[in-house]
PDB file of N, CA and C in Angstrom:
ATOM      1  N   UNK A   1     -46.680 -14.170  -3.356  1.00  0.00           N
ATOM      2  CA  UNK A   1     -47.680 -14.268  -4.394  1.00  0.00           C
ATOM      3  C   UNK A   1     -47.007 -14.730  -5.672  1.00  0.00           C
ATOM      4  N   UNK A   2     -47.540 -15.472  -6.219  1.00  0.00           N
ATOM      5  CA  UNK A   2     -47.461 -15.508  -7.620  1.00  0.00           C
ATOM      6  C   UNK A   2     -47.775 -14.859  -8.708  1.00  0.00           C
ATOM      7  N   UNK A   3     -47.246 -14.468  -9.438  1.00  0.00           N
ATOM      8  CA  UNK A   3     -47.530 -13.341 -10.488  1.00  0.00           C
ATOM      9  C   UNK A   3     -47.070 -13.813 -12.090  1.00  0.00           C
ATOM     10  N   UNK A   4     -48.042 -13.637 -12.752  1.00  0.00           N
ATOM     11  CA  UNK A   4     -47.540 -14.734 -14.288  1.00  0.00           C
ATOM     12  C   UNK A   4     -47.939 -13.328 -14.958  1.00  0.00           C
ATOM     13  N   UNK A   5     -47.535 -13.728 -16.049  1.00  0.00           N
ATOM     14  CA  UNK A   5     -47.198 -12.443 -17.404  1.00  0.00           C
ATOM     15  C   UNK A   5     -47.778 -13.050 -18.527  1.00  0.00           C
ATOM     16  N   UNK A   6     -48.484 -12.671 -19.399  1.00  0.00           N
ATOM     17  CA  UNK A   6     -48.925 -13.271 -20.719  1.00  0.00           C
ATOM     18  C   UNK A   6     -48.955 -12.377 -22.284  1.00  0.00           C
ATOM     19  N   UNK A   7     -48.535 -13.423 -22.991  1.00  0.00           N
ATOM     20  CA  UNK A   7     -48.519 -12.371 -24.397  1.00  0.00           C
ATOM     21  C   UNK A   7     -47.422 -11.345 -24.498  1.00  0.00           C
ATOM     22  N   UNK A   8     -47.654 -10.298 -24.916  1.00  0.00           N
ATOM     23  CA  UNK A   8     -46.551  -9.078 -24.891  1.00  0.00           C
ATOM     24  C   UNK A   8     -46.323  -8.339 -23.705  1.00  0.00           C
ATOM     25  N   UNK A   9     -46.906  -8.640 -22.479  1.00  0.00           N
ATOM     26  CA  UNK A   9     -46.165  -8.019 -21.236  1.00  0.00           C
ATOM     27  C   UNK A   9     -45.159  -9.439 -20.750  1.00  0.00           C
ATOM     28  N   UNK A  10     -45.174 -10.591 -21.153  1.00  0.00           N
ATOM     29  CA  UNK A  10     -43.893 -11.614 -21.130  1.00  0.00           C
ATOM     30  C   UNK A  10     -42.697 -11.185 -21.863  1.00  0.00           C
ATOM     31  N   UNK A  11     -43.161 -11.125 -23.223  1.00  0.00           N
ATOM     32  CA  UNK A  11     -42.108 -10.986 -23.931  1.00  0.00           C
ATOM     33  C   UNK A  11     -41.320  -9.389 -23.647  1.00  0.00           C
ATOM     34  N   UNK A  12     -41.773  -8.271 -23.058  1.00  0.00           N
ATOM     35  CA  UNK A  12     -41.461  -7.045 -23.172  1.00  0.00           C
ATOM     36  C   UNK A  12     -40.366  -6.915 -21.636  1.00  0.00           C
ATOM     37  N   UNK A  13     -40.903  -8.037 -20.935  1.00  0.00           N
ATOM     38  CA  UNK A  13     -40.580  -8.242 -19.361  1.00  0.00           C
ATOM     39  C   UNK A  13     -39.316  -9.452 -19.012  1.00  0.00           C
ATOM     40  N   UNK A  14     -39.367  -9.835 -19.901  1.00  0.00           N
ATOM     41  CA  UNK A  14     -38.616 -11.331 -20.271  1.00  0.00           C
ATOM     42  C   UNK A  14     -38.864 -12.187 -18.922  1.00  0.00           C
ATOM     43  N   UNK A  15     -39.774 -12.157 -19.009  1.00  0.00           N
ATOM     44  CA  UNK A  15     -40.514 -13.332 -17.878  1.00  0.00           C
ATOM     45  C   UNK A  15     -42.159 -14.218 -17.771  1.00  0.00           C
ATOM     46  N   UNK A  16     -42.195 -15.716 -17.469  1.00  0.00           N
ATOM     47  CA  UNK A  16     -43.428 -15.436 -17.876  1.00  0.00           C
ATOM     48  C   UNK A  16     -44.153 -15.773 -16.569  1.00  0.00           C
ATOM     49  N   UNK A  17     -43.332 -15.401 -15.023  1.00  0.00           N
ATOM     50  CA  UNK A  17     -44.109 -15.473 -13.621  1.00  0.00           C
ATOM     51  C   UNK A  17     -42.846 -15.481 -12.690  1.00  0.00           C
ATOM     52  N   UNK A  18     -43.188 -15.326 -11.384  1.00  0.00           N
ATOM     53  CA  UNK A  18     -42.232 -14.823 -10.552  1.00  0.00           C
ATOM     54  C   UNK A  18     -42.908 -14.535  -9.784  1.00  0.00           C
ATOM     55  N   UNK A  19     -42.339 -14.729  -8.354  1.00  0.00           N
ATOM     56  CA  UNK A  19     -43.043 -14.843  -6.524  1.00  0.00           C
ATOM     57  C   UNK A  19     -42.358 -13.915  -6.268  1.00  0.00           C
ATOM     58  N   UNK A  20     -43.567 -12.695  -5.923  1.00  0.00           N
ATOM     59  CA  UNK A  20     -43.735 -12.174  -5.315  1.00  0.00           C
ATOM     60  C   UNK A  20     -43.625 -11.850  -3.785  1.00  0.00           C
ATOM     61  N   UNK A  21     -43.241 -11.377  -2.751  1.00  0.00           N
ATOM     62  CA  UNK A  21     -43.112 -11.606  -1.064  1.00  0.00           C
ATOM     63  C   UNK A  21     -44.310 -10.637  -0.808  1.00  0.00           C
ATOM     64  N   UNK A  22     -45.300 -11.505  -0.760  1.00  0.00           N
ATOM     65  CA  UNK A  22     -46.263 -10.669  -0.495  1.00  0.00           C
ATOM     66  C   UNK A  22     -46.039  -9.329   1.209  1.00  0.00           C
ATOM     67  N   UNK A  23     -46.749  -8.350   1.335  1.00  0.00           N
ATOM     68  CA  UNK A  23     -46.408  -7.466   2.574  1.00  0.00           C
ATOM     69  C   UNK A  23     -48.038  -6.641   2.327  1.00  0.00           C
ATOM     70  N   UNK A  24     -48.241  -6.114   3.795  1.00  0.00           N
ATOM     71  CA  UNK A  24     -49.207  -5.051   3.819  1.00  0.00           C
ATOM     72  C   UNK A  24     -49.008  -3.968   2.539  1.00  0.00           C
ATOM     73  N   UNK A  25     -47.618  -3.397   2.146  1.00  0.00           N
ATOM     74  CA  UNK A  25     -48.254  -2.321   1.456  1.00  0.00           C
ATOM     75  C   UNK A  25     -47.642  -2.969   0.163  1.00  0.00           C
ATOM     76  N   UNK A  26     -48.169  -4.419  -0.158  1.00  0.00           N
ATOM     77  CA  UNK A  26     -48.582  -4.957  -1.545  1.00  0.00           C
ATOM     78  C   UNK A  26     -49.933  -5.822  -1.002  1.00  0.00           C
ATOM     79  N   UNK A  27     -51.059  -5.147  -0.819  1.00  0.00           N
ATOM     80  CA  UNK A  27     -52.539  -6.106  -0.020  1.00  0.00           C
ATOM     81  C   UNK A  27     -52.896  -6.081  -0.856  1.00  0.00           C
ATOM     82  N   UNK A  28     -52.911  -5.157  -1.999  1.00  0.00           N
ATOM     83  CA  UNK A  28     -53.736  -5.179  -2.883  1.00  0.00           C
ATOM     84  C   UNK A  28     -53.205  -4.566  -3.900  1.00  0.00           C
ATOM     85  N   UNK A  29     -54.408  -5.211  -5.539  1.00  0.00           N
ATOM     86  CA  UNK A  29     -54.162  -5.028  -6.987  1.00  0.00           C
ATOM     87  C   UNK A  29     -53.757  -3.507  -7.050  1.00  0.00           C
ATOM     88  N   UNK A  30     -54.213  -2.998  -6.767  1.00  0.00           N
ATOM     89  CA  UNK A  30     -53.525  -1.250  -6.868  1.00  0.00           C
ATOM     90  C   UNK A  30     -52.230  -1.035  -6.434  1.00  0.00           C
ATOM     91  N   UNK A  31     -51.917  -1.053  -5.058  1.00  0.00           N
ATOM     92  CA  UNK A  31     -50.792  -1.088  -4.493  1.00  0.00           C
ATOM     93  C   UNK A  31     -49.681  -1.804  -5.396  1.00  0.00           C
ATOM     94  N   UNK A  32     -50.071  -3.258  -5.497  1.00  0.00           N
ATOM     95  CA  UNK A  32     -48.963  -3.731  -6.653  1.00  0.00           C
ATOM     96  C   UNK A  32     -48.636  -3.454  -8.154  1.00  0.00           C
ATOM     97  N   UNK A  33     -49.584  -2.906  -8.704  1.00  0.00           N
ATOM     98  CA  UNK A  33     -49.471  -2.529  -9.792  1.00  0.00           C
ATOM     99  C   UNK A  33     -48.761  -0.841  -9.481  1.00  0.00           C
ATOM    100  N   UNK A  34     -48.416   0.050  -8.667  1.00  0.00           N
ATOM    101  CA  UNK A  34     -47.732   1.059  -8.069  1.00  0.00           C
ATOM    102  C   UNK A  34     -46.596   0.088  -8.238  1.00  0.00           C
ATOM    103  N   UNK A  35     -46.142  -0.322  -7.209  1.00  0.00           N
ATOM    104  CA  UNK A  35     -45.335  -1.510  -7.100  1.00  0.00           C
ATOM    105  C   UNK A  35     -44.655  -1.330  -8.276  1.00  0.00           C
ATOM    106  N   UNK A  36     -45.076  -2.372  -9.139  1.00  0.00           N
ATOM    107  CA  UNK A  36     -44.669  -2.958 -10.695  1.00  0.00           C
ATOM    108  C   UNK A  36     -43.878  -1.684 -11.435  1.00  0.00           C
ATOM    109  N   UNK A  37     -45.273  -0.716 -11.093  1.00  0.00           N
ATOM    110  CA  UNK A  37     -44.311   0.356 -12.448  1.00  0.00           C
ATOM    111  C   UNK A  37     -42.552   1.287 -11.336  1.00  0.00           C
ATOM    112  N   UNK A  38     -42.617   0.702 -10.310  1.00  0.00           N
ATOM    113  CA  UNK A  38     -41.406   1.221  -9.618  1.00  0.00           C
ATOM    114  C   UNK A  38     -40.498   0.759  -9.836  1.00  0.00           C
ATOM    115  N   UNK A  39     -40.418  -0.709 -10.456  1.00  0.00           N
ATOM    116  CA  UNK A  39     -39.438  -1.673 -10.776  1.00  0.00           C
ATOM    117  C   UNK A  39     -38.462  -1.354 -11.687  1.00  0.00           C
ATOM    118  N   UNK A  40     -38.344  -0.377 -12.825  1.00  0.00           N
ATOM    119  CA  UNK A  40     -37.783  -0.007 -13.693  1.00  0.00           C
ATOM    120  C   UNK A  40     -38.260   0.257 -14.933  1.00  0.00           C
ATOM    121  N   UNK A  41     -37.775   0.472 -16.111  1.00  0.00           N
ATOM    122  CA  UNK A  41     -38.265   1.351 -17.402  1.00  0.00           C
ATOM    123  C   UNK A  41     -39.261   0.289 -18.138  1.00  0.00           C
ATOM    124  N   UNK A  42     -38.577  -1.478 -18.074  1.00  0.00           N
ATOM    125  CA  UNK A  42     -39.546  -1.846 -18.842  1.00  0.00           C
ATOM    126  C   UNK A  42     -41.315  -2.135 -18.065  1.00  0.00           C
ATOM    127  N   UNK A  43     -40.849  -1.965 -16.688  1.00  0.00           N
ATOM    128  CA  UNK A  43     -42.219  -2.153 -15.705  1.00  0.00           C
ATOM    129  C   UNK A  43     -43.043  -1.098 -15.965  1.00  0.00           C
ATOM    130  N   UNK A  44     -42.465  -0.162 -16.099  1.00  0.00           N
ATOM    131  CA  UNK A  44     -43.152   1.354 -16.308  1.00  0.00           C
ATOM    132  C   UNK A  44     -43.703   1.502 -17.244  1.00  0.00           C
ATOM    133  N   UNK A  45     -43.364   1.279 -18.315  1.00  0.00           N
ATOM    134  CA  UNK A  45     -44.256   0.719 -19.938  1.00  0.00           C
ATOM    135  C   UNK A  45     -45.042  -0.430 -19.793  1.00  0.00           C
ATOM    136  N   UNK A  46     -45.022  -1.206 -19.192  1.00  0.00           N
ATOM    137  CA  UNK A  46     -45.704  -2.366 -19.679  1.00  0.00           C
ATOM    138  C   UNK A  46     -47.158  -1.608 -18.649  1.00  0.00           C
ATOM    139  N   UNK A  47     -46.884  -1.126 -17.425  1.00  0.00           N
ATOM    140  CA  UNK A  47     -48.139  -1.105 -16.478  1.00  0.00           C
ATOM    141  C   UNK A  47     -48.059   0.444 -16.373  1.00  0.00           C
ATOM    142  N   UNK A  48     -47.877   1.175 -17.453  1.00  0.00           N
ATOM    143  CA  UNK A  48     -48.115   3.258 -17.890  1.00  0.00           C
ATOM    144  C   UNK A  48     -49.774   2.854 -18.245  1.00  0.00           C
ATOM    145  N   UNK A  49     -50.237   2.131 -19.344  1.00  0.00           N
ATOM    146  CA  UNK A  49     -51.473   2.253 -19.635  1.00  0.00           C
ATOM    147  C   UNK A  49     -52.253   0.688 -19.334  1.00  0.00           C
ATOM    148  N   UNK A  50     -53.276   0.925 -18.374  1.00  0.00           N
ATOM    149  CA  UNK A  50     -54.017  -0.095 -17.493  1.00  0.00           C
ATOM    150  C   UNK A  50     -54.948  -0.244 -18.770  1.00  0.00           C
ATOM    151  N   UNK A  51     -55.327   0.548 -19.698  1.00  0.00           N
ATOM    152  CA  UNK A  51     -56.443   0.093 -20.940  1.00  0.00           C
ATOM    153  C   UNK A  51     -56.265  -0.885 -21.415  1.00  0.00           C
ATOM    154  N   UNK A  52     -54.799  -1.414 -21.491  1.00  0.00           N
ATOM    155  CA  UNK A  52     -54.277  -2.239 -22.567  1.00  0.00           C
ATOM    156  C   UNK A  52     -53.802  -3.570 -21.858  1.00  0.00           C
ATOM    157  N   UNK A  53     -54.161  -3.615 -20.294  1.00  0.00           N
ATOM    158  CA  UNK A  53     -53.545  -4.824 -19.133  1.00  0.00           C
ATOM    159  C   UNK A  53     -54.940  -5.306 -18.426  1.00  0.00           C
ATOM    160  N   UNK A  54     -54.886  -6.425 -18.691  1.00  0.00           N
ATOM    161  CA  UNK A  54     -55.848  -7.009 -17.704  1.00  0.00           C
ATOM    162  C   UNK A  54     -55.230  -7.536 -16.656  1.00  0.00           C
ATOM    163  N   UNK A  55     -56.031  -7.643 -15.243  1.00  0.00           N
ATOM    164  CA  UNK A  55     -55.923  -8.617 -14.280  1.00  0.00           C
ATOM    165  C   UNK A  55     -56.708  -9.680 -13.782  1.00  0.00           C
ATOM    166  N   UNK A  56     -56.360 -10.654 -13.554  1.00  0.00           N
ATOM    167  CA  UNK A  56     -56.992 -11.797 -13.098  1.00  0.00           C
ATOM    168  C   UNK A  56     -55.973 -12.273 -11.597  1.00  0.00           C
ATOM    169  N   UNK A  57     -57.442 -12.744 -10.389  1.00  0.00           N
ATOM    170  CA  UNK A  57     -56.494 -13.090  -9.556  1.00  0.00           C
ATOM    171  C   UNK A  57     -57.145 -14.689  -8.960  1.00  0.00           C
ATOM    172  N   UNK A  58     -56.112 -15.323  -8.691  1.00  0.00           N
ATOM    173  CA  UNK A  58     -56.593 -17.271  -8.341  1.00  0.00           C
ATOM    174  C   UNK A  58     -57.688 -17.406  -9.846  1.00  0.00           C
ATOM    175  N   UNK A  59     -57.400 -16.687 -11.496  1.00  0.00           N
ATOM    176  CA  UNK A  59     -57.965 -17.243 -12.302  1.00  0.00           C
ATOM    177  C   UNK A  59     -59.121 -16.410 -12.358  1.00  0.00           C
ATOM    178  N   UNK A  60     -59.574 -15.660 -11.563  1.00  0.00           N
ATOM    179  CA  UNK A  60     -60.955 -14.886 -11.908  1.00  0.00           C
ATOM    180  C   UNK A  60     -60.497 -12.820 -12.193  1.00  0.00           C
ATOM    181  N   UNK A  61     -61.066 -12.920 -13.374  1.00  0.00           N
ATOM    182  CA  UNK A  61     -60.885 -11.575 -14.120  1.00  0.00           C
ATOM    183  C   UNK A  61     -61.463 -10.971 -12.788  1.00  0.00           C
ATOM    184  N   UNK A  62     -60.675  -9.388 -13.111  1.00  0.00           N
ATOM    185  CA  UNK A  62     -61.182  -8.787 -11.822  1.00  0.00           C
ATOM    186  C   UNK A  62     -61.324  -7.410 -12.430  1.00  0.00           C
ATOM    187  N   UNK A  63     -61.892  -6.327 -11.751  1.00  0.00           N
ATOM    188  CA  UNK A  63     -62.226  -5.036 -12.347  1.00  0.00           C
ATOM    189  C   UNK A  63     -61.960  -4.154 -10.844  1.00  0.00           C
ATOM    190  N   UNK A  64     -61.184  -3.453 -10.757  1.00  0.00           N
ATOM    191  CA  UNK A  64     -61.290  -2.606  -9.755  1.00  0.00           C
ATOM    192  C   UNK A  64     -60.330  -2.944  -8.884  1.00  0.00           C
ATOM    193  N   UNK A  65     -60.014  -2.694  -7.444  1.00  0.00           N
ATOM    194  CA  UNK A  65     -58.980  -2.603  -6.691  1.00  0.00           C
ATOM    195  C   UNK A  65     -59.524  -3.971  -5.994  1.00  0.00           C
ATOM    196  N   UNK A  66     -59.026  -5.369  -5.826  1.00  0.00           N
ATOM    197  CA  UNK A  66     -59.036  -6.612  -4.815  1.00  0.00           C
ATOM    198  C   UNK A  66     -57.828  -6.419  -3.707  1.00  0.00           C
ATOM    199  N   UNK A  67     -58.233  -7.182  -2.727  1.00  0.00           N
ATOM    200  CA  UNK A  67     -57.374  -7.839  -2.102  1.00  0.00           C
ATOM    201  C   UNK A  67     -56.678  -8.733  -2.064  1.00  0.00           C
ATOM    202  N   UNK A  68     -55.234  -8.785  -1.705  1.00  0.00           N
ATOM    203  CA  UNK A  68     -54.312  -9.842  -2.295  1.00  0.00           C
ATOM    204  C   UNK A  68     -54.056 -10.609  -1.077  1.00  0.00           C
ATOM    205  N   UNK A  69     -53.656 -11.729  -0.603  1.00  0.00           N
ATOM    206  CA  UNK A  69     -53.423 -11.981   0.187  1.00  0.00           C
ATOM    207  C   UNK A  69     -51.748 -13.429  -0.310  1.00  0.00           C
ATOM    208  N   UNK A  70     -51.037 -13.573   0.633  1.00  0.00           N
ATOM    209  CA  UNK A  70     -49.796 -13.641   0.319  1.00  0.00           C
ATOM    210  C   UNK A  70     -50.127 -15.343  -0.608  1.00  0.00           C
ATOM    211  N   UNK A  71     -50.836 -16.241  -0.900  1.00  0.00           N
ATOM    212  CA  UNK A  71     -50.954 -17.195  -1.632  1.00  0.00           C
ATOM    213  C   UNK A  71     -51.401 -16.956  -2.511  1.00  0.00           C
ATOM    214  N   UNK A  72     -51.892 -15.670  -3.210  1.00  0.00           N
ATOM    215  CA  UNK A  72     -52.957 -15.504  -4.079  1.00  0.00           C
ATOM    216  C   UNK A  72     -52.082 -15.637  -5.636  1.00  0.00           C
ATOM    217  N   UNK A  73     -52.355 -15.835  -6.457  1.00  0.00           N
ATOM    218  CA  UNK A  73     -52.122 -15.730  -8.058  1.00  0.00           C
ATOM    219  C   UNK A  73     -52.286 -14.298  -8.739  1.00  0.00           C
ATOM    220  N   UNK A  74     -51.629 -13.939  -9.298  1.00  0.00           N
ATOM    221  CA  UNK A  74     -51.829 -12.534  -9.902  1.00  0.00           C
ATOM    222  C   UNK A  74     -51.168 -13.116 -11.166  1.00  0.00           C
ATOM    223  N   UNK A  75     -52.121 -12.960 -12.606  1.00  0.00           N
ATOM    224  CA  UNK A  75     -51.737 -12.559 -13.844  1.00  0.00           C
ATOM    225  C   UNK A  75     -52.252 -11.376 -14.436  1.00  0.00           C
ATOM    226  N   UNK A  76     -51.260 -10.751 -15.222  1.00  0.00           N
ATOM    227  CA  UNK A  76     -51.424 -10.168 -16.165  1.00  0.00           C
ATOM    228  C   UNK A  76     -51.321 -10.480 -17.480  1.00  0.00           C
ATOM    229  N   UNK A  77     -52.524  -9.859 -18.404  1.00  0.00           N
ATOM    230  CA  UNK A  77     -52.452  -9.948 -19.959  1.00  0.00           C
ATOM    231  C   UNK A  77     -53.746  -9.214 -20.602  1.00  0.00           C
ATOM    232  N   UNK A  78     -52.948  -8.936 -21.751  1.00  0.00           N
ATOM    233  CA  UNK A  78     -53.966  -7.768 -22.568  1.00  0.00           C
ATOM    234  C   UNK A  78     -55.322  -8.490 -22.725  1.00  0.00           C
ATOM    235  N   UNK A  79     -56.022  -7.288 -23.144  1.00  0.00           N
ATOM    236  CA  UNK A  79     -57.716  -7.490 -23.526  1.00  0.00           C
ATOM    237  C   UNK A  79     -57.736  -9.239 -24.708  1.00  0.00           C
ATOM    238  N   UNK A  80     -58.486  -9.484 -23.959  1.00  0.00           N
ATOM    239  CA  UNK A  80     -58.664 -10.711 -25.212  1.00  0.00           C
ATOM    240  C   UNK A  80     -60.274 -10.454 -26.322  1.00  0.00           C
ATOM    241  N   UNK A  81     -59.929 -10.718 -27.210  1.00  0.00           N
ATOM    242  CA  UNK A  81     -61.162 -10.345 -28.306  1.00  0.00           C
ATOM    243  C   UNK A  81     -61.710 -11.608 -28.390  1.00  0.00           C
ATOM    244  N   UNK A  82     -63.200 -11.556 -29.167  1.00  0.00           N
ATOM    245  CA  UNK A  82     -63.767 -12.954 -29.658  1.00  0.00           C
ATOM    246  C   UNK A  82     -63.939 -12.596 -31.226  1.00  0.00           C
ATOM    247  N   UNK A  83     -64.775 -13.828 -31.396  1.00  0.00           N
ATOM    248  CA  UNK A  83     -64.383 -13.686 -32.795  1.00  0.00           C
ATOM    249  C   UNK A  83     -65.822 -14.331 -33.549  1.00  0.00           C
TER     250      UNK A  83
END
């Protein structure tokens, strides 16, 4: 999978995407976001509070637990405001 970073979970992560090997127990947005915060201290901060992280997957905002499947796109980035 592909996985991109935006805004201040890039800069906090020093990355702004990175492939993923997708597996059964990463199928899905929950599972990987478990995943993420296992990675170490700055993973654990960036994905401690889900209020402040959005997900989008192949480009479409998502709400709730999806299924991932090993080509899929996964970004993260905070709430966006309008104006």
């Amino acid at each position: 999978m592909k996985v991109l970073y935006f805004a201040w979970l890039k800069a906090k992560l020093q990355m702004n995407e990175e492939t993923v090997p997708w597996s059964k127990e990463l199928g899905d947005t929950d599972s990987l976001v478990r995943w993420m915060k296992s990675r170490g201290p700055a993973f654990a901060e960036v994905f401690s509070d889900l209020e402040v992280v959005r997900i989008a997957v192949n480009q479409e905002y998502i709400t709730g637990n999806v299924t991932l499947s090993e080509n899929d796109e996964v970004a993260f980035f905070p709430p966006v405001t309008g104006g």
